[in-house]
Protein backbone atom coordinates (compact mmCIF):
# COMPACT_ATOMS: atom_id res chain seq x y z
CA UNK A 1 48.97 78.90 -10.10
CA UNK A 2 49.19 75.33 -8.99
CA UNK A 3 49.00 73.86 -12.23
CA UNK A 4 51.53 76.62 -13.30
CA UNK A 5 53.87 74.98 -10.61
CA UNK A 6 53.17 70.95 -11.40
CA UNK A 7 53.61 71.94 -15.43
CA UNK A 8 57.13 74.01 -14.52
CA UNK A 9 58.14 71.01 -12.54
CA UNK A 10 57.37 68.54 -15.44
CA UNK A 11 59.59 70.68 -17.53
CA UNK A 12 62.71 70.27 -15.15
CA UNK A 13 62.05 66.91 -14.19
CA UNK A 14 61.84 65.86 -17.80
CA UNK A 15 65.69 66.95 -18.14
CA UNK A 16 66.83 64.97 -15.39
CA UNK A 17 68.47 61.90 -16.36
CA UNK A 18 68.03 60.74 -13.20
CA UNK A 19 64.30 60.49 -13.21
CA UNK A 20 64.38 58.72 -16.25
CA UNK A 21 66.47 56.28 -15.00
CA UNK A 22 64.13 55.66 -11.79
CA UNK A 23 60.86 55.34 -14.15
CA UNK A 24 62.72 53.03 -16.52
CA UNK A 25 63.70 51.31 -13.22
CA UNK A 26 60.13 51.44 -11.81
CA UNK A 27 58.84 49.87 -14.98
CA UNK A 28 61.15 47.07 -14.88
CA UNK A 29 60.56 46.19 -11.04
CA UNK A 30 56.60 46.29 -11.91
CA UNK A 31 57.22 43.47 -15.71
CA UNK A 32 59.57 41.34 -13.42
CA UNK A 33 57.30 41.19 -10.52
CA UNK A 34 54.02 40.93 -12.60
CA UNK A 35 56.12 37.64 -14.55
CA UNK A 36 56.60 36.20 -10.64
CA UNK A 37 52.76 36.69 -9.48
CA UNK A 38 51.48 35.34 -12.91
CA UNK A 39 53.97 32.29 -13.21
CA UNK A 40 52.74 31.59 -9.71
CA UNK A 41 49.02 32.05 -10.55
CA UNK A 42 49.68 29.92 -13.46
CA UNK A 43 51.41 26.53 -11.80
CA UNK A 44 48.66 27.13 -8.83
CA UNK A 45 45.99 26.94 -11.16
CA UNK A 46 47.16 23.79 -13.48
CA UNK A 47 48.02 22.05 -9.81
CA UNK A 48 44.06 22.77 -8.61
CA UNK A 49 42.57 21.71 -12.37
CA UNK A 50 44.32 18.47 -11.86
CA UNK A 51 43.17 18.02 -8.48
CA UNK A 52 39.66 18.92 -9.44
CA UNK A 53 39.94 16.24 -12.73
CA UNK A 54 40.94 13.70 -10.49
CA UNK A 55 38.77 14.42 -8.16
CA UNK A 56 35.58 14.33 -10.65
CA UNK A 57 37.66 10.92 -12.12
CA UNK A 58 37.75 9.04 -8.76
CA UNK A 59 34.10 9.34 -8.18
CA UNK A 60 33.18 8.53 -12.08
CA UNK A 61 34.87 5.82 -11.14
CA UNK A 62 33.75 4.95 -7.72
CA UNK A 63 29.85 5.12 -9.24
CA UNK A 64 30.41 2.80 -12.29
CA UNK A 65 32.17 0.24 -10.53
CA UNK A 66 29.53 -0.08 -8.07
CA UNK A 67 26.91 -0.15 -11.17
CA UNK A 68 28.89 -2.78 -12.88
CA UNK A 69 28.56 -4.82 -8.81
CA UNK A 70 25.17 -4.39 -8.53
CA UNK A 71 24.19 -5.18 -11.57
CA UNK A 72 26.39 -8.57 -11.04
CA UNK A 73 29.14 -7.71 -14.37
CA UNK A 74 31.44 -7.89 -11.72
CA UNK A 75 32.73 -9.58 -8.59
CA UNK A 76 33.67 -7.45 -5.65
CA UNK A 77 37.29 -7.44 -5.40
CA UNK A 78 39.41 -7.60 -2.20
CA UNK A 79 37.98 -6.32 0.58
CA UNK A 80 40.57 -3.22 1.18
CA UNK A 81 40.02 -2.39 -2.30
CA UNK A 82 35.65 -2.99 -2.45
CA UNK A 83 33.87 0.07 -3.40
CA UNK A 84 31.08 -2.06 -1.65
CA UNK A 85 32.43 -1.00 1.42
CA UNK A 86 32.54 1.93 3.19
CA UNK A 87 35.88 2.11 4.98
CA UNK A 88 37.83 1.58 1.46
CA UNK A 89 35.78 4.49 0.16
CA UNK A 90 36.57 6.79 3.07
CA UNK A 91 39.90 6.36 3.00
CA UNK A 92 40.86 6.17 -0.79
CA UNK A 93 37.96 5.21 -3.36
CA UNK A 94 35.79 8.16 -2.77
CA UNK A 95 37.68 11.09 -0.99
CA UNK A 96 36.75 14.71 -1.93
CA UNK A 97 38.69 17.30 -3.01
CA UNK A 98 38.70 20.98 -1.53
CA UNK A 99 40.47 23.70 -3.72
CA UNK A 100 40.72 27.20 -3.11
CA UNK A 101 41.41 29.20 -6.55
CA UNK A 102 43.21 32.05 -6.92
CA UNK A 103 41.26 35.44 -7.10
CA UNK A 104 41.50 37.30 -10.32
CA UNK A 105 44.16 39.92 -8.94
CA UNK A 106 46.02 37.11 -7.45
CA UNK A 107 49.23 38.08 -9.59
CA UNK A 108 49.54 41.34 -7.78
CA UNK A 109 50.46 39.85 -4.47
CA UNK A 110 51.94 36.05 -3.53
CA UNK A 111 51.12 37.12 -0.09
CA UNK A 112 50.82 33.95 2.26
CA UNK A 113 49.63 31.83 -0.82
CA UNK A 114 52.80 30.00 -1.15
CA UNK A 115 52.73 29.21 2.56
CA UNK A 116 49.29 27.98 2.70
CA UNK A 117 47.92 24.76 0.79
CA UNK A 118 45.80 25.79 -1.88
CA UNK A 119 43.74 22.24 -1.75
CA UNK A 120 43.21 19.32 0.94
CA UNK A 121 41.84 15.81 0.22
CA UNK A 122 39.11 14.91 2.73
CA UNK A 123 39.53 11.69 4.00
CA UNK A 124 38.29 9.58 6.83
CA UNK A 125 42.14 9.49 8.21
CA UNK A 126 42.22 11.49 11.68
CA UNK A 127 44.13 14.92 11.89
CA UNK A 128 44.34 17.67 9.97
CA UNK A 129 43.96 17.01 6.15
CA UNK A 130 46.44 20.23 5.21
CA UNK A 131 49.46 18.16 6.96
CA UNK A 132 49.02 15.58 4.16
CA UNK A 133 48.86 17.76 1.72
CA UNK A 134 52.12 17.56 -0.71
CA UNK A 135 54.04 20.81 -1.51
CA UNK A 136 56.78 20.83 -3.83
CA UNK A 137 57.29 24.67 -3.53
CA UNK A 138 61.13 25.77 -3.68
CA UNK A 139 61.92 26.03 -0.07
CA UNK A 140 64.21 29.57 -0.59
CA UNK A 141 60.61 30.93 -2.02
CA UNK A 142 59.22 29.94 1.04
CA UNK A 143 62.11 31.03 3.44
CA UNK A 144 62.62 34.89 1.83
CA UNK A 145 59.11 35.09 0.08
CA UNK A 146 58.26 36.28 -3.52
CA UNK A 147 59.13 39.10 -5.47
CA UNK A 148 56.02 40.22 -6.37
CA UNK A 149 54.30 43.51 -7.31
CA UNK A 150 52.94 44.10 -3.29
CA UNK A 151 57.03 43.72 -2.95
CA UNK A 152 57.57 46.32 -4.99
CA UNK A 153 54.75 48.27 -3.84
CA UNK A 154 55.60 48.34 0.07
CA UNK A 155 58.99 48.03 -0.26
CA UNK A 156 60.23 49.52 -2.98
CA UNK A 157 58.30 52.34 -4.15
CA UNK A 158 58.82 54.62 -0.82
CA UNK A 159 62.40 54.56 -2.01
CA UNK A 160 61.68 55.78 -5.03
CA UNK A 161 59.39 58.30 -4.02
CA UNK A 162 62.10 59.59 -1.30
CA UNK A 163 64.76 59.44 -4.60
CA UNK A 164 62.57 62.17 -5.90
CA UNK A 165 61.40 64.11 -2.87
CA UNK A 166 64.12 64.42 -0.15
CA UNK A 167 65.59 67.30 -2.18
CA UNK A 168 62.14 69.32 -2.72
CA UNK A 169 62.98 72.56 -1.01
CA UNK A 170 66.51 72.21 -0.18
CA UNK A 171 67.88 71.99 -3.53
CA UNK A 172 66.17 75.08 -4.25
CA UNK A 173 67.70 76.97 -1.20
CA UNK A 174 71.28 75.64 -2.06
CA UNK A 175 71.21 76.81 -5.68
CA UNK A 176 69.82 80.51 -4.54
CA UNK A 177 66.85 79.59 -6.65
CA UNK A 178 63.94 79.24 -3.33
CA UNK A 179 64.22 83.38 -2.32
CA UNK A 180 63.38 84.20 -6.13
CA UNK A 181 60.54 81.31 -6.40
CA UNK A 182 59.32 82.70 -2.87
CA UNK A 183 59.17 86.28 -4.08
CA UNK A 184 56.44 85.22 -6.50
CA UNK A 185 52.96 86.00 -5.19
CA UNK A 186 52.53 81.99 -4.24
CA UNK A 187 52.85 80.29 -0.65
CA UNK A 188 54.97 77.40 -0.02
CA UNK A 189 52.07 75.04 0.47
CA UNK A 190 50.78 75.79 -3.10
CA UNK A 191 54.67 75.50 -4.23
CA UNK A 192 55.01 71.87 -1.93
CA UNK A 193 52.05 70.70 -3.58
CA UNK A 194 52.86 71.06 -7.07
CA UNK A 195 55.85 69.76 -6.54
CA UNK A 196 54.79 66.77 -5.04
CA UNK A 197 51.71 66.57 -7.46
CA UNK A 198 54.27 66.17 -10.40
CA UNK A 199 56.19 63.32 -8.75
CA UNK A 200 53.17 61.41 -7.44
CA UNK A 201 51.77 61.54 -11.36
CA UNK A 202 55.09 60.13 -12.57
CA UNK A 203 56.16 57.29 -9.98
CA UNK A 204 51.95 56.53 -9.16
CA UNK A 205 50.93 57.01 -12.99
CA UNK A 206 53.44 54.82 -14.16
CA UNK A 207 52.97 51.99 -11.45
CA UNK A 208 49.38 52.20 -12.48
CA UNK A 209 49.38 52.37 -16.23
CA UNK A 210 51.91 49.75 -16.38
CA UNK A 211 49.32 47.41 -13.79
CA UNK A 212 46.81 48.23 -15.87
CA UNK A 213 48.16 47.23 -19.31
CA UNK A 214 48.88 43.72 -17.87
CA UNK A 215 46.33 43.13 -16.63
CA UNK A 216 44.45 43.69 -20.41
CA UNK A 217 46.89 41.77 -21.62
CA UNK A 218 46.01 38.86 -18.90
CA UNK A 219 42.54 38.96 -19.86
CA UNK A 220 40.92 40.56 -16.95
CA UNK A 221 37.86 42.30 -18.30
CA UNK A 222 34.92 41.66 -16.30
CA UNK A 223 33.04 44.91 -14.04
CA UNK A 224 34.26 43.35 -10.46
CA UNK A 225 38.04 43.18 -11.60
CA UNK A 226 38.39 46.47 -12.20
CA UNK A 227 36.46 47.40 -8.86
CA UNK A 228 38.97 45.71 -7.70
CA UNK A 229 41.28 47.22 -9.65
CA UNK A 230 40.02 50.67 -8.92
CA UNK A 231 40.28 49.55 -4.92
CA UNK A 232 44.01 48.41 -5.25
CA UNK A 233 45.17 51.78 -6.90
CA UNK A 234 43.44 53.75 -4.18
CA UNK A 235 45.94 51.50 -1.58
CA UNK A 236 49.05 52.49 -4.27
CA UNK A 237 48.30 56.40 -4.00
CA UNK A 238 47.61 57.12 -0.77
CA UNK A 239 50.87 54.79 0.34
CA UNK A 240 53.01 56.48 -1.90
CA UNK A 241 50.98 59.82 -0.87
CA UNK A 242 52.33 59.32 2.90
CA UNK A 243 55.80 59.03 1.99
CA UNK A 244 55.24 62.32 -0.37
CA UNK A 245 54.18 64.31 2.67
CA UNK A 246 56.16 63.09 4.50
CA UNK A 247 59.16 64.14 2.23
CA UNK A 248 57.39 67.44 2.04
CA UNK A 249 57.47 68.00 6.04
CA UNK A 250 60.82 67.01 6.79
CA UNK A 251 61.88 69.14 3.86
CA UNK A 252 59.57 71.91 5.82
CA UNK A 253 62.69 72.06 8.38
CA UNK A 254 65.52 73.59 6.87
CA UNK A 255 67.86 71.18 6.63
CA UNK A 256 70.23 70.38 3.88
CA UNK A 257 69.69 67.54 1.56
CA UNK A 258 71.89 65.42 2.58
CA UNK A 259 70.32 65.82 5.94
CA UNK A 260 66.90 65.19 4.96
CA UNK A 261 67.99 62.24 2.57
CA UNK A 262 69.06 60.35 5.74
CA UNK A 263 66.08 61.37 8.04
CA UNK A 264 63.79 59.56 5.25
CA UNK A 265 66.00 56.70 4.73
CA UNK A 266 65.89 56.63 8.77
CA UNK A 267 62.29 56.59 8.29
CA UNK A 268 61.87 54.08 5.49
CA UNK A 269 64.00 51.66 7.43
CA UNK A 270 62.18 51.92 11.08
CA UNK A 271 58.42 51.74 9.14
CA UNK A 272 58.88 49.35 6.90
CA UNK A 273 61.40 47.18 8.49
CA UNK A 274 61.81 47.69 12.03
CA UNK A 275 58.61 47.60 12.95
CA UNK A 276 57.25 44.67 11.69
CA UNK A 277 59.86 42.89 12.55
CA UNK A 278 59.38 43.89 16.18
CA UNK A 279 55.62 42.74 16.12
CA UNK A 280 56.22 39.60 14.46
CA UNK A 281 59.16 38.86 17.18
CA UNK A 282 56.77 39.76 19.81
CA UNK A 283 53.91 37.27 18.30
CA UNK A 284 56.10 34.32 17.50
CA UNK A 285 57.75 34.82 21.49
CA UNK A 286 54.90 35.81 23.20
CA UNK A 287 52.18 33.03 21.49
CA UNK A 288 54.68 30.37 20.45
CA UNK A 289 53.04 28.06 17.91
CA UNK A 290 53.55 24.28 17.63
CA UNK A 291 55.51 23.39 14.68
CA UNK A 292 54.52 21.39 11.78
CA UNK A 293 56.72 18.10 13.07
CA UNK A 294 55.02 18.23 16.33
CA UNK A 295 51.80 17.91 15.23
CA UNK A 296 52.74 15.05 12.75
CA UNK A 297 54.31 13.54 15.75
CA UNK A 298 51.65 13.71 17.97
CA UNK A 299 49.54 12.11 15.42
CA UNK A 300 51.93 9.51 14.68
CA UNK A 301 51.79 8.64 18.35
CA UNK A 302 48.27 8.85 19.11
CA UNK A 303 47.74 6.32 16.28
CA UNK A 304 50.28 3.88 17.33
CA UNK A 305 48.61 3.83 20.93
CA UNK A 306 45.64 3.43 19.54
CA UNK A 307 45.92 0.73 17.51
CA UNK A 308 47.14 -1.51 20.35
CA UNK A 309 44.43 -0.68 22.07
CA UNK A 310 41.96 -1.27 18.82
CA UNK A 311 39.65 -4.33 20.16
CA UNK A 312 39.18 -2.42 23.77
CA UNK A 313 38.06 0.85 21.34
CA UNK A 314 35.65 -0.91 19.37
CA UNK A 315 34.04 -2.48 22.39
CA UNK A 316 33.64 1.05 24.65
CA UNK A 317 32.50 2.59 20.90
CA UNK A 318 29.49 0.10 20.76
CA UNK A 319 28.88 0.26 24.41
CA UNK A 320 28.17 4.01 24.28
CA UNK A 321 26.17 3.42 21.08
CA UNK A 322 24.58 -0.22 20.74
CA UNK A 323 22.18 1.73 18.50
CA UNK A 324 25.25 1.36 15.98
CA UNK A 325 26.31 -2.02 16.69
CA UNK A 326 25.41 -4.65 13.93
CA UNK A 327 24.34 -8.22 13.57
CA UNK A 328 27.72 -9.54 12.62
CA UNK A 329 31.05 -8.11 13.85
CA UNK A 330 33.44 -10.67 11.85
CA UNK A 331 35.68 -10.49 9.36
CA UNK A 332 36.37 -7.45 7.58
CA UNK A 333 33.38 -5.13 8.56
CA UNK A 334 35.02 -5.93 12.27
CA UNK A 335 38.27 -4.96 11.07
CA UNK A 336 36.49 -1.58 9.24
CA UNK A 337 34.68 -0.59 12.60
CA UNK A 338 38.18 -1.46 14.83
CA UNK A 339 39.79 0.88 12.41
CA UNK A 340 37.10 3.62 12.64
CA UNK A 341 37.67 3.82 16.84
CA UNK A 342 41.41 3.70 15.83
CA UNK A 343 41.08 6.97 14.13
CA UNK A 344 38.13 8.29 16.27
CA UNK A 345 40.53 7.94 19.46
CA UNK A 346 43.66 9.68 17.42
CA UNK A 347 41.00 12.54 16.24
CA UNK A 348 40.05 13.22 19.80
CA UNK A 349 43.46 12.86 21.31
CA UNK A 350 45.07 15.44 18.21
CA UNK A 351 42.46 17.83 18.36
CA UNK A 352 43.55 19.52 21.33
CA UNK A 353 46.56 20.19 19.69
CA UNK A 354 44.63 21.19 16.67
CA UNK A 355 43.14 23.83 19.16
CA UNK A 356 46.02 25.03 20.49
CA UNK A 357 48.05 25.78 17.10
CA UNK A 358 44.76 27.83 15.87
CA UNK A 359 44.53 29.46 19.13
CA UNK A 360 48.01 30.49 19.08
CA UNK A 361 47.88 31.65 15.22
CA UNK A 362 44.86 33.77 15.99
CA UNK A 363 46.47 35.50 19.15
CA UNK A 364 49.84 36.27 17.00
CA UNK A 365 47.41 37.43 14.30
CA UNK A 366 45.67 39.87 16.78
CA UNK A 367 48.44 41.08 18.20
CA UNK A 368 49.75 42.11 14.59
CA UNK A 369 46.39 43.58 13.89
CA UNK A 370 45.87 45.57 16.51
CA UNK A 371 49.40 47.17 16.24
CA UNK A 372 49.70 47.35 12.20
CA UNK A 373 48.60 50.87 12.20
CA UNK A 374 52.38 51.81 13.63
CA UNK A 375 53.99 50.98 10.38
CA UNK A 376 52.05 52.21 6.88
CA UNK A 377 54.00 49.41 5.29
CA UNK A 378 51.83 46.50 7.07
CA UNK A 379 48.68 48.48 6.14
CA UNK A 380 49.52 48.44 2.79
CA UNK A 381 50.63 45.34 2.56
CA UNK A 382 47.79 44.04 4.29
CA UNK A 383 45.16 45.61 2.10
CA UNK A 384 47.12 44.75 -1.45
CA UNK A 385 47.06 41.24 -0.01
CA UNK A 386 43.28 41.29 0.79
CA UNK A 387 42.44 42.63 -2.55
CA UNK A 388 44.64 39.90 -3.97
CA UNK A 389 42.76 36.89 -2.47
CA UNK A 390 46.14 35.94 -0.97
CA UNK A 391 45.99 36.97 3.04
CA UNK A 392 45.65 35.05 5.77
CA UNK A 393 41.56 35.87 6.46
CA UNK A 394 40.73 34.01 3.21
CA UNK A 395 42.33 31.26 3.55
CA UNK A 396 41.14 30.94 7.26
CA UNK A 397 37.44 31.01 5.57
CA UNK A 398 39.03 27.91 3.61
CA UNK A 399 40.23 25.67 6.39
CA UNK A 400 37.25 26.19 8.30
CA UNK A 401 34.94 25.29 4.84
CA UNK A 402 37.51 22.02 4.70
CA UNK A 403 36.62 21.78 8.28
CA UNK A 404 33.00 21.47 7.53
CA UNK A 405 33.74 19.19 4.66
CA UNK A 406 35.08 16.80 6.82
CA UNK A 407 32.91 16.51 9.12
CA UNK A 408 30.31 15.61 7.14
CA UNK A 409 32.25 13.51 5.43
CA UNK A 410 33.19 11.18 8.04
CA UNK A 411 30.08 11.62 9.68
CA UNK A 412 28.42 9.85 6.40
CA UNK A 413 30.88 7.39 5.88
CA UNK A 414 31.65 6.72 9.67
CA UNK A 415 27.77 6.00 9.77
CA UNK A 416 27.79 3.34 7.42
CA UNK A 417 31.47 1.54 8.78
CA UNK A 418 29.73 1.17 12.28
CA UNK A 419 26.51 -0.40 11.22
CA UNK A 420 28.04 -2.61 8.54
CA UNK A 421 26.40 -1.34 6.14
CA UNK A 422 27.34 -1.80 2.26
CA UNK A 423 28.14 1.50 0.24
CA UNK A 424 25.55 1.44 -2.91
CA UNK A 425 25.45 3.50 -6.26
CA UNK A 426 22.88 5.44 -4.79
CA UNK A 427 25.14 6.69 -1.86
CA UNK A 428 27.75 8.36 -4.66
CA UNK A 429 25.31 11.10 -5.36
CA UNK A 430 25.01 11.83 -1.81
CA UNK A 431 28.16 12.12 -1.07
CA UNK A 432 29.03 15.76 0.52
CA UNK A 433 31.44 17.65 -1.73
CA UNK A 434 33.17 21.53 -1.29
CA UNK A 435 31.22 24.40 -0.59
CA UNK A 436 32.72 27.05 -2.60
CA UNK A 437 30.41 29.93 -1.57
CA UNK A 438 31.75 29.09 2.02
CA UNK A 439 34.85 31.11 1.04
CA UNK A 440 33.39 34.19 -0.02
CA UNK A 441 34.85 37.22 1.98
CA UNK A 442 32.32 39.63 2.06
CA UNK A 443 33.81 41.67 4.51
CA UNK A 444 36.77 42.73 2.68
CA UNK A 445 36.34 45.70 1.27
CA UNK A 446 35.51 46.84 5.10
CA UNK A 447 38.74 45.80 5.84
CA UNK A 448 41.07 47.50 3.17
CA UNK A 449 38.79 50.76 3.77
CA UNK A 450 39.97 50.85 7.52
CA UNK A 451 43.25 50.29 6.45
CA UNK A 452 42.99 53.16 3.64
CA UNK A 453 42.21 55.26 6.82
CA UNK A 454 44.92 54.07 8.60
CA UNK A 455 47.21 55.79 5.89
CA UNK A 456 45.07 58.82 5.50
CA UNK A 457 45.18 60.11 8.80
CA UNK A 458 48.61 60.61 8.80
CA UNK A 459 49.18 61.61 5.46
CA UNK A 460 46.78 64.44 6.30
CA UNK A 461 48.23 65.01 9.61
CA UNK A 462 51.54 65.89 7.76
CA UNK A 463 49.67 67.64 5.04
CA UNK A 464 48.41 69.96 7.96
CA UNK A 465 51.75 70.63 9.78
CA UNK A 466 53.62 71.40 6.29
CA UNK A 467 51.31 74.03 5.49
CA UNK A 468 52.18 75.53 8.66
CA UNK A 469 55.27 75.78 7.59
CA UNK A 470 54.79 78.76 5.64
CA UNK A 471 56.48 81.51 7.90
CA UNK A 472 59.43 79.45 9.08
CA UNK A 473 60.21 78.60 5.57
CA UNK A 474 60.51 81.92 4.13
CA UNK A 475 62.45 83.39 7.00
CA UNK A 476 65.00 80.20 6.43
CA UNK A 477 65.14 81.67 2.56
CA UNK A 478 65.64 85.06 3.76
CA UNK A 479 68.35 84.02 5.78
């Protein structure tokens, strides 16, 4: 009987105009945000293959110029610009490059990508390495975000799955036609659910099919993409599954359809943009977070006082390590190790500050966690982010790989700039470089699972009530 109902239902939905119009319009919003996410895959991953060339280039460089001064084919140039020396490598000659590449379903979600660098170049310079990083990003794109297919996922689809559903049983009762349909040996749950099984295969199937034909076209073949694939259609149907119930429960009540057309907008516009905006309101007020200026500022400062005090640095620096100190402090290796306390002080007056942004981020993070499970629209956008490779979790696994970078980067070259000691061919191999397998999530699938649940339950919450409904909604026919 069921399929009797979702196969009668394809028949009058097929000769609505109307619902041709909303797939045609579906299929549009899914090409046009699709174009969006892969334009922005594309120009992220041309940016990160240059920075990767020129990183491979600079230390190419950086070895056979110190081959070609060993081996006495060439003088050492000026000191500032000696690959001999270690300060000139550390800050310029021999920095490393850190790049986090997009993950193969990038396309389907921007996320926070645009927000976040994608790369850093690890230096010996003090402060945070992401603050130095250029971004040429068009600042509306940062200001309203992308239109990408999580957009159209979490913001648009409810809509069009309330276009279709606020009318399920109420048209019926206001053409006569419910009393006749009810007089059939069927209930109304196994009437509801064909109904609703014929719109979630028309909206869902062609969000899907349409996903799933560009991403052929993109080239996305391997066994994990489509497990990924496979995870980020499971997010798609049961979001678009809670806003079917839904429909189906206030529809359960008796009202008219104009009635139950606002209740769901109502709805739409309390879950998806009410309440989020609440909870990011109460993170930004409640765990303010220093701004981007500020902490360029305090850096800017810290350095300035610290370089007037440069000579009284050095001095304290080799009288808590005279290990370090070498024969000869003249010239330009004194000039090196003066610089190194310079940005040793500014690194240890900053980082406090450091702290206190990340401490701040992670409380308005938590906060946001712990109260996404109010609004289906953060869970899904949440979890279509995750699968993406675009939320905020990954990329915190990135800064604190960076992190790791550069303290081992400074710690070698640092070494070398306080003992005076030359920078050989030899040292070039042994210079650190990125850990890539320090950004691998392996958690994630965890994560979007408890979010999956977090749209279950509800869904099957109103699932339960609207079969209850049974009684109530033949008496309204009666009537």
């Amino acid at each position: 009987m069921l399929m009797r109902i979702v196969a009668h239902e394809w028949r009058v939905l097929r000769a609505e105009r109307t619902l041709w119009v909303l797939l045609a319009l579906t299929v549009a919003l899914v090409l046009y945000a699709w174009r969006n996410g892969a334009s922005w895959v594309e120009t992220q991953r041309t940016t990160l293959a240059q920075v990767q060339i020129d990183d491979s280039t600079r230390v190419a460089t950086l070895a056979t110029r110190l081959d070609a001064i060993e081996s006495g084919r060439e003088e050492p140039p000026a000191a500032f610009q000696n690959p001999a020396l270690p300060a000139p490598v550390g800050r310029s000659l021999g920095t490393r490059a850190a790049v986090l590449a997009p993950a193969p379903l990038a396309a389907t979600s921007v996320g926070q990508g645009d927000l976040f660098p994608s790369y850093a170049i690890v230096s010996t310079a003090a402060g945070d390495p992401f603050l130095r990083t250029p971004s040429i990003e068009n600042p509306l794109h940062l200001l309203g975000g992308r239109f990408d297919l999580a957009f159209v996922i979490v913001y648009l689809l409810p809509l069009l799955v309330l276009a279709t559903g606020y009318g399920l049983l109420s048209q019926e009762r206001e053409s006569g036609t419910l009393p006749l349909v009810l007089t059939q040996p069927i209930g109304t749950g196994t009437l509801i659910a064909g109904k609703l099984l014929a719109r979630f295969a028309l909206l869902v199937g062609a969000i899907v099919l349409t996903t799933a034909l560009l991403l052929l076209s993109a080239g996305l073949a391997a066994p994990d993409h489509w497990a990924d694939f496979a995870l980020w259609v499971l997010v798609v149907a049961s979001y678009a599954g809670f806003w079917l119930l839904l429909a189906a429960l206030v529809n359960g009540r008796g009202r008219s359809s104009a009635e139950n057309a606002m209740t769901l907008a109502t709805a739409w516009l309390v879950l998806t943009i009410l309440v989020p905006s609440v909870l990011n309101v109460a993170a930004t007020s409640l765990y303010p977070v220093p701004s981007r200026a500020e902490m360029i500022g305090v850096e800017r400062e810290a350095a300035e006082e610290a370089q007037e005090r440069g000579a009284a640095l050095l001095a304290a620096f080799y009288q808590d390590h005279p290990e370090l100190a070498p024969d000869s402090v003249a010239g330009p290796v004194n000039f090196a190790a003066q610089s190194w306390a310079v940005q040793e002080e500014v690194e240890r007056v900053t980082a406090p500050v450091r702290a206190a942004y990340d401490a701040a981020a992670d409380q308005q993070r938590a906060l946001i966690r712990r109260f996404r499970f109010l609004s289906p629209a953060l869970l899904a956008q949440e979890a279509l982010q995750e699968i993406a490779g675009t939320g905020e979790v990954r990329y915190r696994a990135f800064r604190a790989a960076v992190g790791d970078l550069r303290v081992a980067f400074r710690a070698f070259i640092g070494a070398k700039i306080v003992r005076a000691e030359p920078f050989r061919r030899s040292d070039v191999d042994a210079l650190p470089s990125f850990d890539t397998s320090r950004v691998t999530d392996v958690a994630r699938n965890g994560r979007v699972l408890v979010n999956l649940l977090g749209l279950l339950l509800p869904t099957l919450l109103f699932a339960l009530v609207a079969s209850r409904q049974d009684q109530a909604i033949r008496a309204r026919a009666r009537a």
